[in-house]
Protein backbone atom coordinates (compact mmCIF):
# COMPACT_ATOMS: atom_id res chain seq x y z
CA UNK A 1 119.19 -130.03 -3.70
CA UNK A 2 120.99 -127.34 -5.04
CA UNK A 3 118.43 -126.83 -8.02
CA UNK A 4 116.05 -126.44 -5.62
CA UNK A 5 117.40 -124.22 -3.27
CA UNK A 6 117.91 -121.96 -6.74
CA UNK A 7 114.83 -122.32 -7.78
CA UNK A 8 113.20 -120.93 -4.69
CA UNK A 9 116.07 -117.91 -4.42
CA UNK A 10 114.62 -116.81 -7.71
CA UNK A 11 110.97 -117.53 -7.21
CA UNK A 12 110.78 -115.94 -3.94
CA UNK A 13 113.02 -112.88 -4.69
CA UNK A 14 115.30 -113.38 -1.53
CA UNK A 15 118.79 -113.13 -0.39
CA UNK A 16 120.53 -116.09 0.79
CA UNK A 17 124.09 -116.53 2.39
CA UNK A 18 125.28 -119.72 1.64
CA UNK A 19 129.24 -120.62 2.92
CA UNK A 20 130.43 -123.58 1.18
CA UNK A 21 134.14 -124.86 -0.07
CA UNK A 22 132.60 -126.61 -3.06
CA UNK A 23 133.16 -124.35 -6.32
CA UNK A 24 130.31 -125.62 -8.56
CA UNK A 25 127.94 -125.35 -5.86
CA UNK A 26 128.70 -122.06 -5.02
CA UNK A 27 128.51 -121.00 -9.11
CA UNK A 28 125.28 -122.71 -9.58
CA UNK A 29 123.68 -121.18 -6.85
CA UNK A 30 125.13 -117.80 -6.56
CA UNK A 31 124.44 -114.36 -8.36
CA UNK A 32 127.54 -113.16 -6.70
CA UNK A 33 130.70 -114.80 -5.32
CA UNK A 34 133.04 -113.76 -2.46
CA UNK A 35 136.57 -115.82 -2.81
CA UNK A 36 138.22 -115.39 0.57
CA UNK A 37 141.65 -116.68 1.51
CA UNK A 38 143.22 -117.02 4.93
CA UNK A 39 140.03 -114.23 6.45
CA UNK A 40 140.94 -111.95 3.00
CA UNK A 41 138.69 -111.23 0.38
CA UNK A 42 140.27 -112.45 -2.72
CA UNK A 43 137.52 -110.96 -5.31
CA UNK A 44 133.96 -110.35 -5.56
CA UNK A 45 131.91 -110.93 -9.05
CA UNK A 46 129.41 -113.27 -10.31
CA UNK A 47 130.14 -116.57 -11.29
CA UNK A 48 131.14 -115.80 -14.77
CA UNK A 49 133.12 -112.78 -13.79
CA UNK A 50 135.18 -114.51 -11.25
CA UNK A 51 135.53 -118.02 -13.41
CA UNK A 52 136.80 -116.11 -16.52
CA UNK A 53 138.21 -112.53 -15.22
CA UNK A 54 140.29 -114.28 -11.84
CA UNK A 55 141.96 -111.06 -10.11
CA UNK A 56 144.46 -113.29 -9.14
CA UNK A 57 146.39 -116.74 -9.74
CA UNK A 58 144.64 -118.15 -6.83
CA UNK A 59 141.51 -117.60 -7.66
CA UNK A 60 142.04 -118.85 -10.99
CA UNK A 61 143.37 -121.92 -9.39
CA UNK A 62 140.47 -122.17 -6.79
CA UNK A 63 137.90 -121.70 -8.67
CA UNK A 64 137.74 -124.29 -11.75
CA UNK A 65 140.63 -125.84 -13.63
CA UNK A 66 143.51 -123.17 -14.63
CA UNK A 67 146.46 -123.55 -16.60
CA UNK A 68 149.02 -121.01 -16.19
CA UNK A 69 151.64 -120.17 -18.74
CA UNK A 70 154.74 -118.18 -18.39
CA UNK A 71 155.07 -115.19 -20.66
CA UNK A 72 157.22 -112.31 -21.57
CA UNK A 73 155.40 -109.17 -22.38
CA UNK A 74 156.70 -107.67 -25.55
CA UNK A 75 154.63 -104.31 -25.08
CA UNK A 76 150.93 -102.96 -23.97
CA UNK A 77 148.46 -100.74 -24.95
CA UNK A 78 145.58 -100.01 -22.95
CA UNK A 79 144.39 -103.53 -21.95
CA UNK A 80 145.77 -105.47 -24.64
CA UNK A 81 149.49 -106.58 -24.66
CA UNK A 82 151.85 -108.12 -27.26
CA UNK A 83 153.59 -111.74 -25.51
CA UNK A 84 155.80 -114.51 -26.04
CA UNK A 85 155.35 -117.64 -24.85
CA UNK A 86 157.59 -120.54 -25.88
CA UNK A 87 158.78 -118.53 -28.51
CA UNK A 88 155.53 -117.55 -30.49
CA UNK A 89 153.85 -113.98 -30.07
CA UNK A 90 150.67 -113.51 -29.74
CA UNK A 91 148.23 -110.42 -28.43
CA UNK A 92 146.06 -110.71 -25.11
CA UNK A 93 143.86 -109.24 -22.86
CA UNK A 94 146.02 -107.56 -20.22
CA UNK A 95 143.31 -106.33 -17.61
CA UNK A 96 146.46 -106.87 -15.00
CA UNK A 97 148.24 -103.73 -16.28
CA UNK A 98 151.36 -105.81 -16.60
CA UNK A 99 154.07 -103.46 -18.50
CA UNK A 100 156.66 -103.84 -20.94
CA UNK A 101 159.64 -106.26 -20.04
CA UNK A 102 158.05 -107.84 -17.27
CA UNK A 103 157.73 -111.53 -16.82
CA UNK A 104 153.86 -112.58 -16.84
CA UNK A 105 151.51 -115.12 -16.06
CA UNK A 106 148.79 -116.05 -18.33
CA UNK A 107 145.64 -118.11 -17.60
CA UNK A 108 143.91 -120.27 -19.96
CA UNK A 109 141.21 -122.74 -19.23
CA UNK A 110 141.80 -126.28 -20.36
CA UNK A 111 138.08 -126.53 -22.57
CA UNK A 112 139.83 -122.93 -23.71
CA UNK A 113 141.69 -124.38 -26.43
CA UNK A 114 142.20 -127.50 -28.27
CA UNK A 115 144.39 -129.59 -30.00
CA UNK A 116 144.95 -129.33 -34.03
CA UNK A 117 147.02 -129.81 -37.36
CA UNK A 118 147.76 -125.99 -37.01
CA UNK A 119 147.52 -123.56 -34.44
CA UNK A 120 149.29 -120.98 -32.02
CA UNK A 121 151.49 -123.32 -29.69
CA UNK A 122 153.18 -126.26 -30.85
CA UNK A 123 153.14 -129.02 -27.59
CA UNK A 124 153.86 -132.66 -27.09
CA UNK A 125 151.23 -134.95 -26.30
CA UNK A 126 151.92 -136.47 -22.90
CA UNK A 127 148.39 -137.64 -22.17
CA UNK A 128 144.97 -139.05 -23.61
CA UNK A 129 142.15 -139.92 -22.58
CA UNK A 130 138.75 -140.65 -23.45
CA UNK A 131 136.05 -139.40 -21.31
CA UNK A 132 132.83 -139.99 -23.40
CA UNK A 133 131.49 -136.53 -23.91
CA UNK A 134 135.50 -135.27 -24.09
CA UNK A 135 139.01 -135.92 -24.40
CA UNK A 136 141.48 -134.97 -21.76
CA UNK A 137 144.81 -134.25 -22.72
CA UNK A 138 147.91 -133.30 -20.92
CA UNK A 139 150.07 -131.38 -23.24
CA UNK A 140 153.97 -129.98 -22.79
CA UNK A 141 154.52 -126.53 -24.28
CA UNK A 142 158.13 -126.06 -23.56
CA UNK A 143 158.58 -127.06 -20.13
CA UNK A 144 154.80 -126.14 -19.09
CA UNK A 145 152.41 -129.05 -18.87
CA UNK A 146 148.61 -127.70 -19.74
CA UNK A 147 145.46 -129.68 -19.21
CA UNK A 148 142.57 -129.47 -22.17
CA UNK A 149 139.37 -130.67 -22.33
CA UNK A 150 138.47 -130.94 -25.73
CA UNK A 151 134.70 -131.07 -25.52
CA UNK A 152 132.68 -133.60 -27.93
CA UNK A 153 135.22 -135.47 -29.79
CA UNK A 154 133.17 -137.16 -32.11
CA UNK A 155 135.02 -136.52 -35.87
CA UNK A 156 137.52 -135.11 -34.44
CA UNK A 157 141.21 -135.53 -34.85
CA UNK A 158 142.22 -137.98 -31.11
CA UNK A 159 146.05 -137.04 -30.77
CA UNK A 160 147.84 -139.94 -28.75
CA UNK A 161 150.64 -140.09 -26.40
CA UNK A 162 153.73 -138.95 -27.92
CA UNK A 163 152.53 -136.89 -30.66
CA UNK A 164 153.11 -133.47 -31.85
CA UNK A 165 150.05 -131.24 -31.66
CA UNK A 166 149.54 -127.40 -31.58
CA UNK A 167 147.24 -125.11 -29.41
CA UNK A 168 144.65 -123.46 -30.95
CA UNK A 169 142.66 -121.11 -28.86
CA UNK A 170 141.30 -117.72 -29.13
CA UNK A 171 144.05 -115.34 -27.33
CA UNK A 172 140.92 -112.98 -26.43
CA UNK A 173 140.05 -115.79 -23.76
CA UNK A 174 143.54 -115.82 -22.87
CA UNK A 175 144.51 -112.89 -20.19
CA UNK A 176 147.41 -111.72 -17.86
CA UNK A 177 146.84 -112.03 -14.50
């Protein structure tokens, strides 16, 4: 129903309202968002802006699957910034303004990384699961449990329960919010 209702937004040329608390409804159908909590307006953007530029932890949260990692910001410059989490630096996008010193909170999407030989965050394997088209993982970084959702696992390395495993993800999709 959904495709449909899109299809005749676009074909027609008209503005809809549509209020609904189901997220991938409202992305599929919507050329902007409004994210309110408790009668305030969160943020406003298009799907994409809102889904991977969150102006907040709870929208992160609301819309989509977030992980959140604790971080330490080591410096910034303009909207990048030099962190540490669990003891490895790395530079991000730092569209928060977060300033030297200060403790930070960084948002990563679980299909935003994936699990490898080598890569930026070295994590325990608490959880696997084949899914068909994916493999979920729960993963402890420290004391931070993070969800990925390592798209089309065919050839792939499967980690199991109980194995070391690192991160790998590209910190440019990787932000403080």
């Amino acid at each position: 129903m959904r495709t449909e209702i899109r299809k005749i937004q676009q074909k027609v040329g008209i503005t809809a309202i549509y209020v609904t608390h189901d997220q991938s409804e409202a992305m599929s159908i919507s050329d902007k968002i409004i994210i309110m909590s408790k009668g305030k307006v969160e943020q406003i953007g298009s799907p994409r802006e809102i889904y991977y530029h969150p102006a907040s932890k709870f929208v992160a949260d609301f819309i989509g699957e977030a992980n959140f990692l604790k971080a330490k910001v080591l410096s910034e410059e303009g909207e990048k910034a030099m962190i540490s989490v669990a003891g490895k630096e790395f530079q991000v996008n730092n569209f928060a303004g977060a300033h030297t010193g200060e403790e930070a909170t960084l948002v990563i999407r679980p299909e935003g990384a994936i699990l490898a030989e080598q890569g930026i965050l070295e994590g325990l394997v608490t959880l696997s699961t084949f899914m068909g088209s994916y493999q979920y993982y729960q993963i402890m970084v420290g004391d931070m449990e993070l969800q990925i959702t390592d798209y089309n696992p065919v050839n792939r390395r499967i980690y199991e329960v109980g194995e070391k495993a690192y991160l790998d993800f590209d910190p440019k999709g990787v932000y403080i919010l």
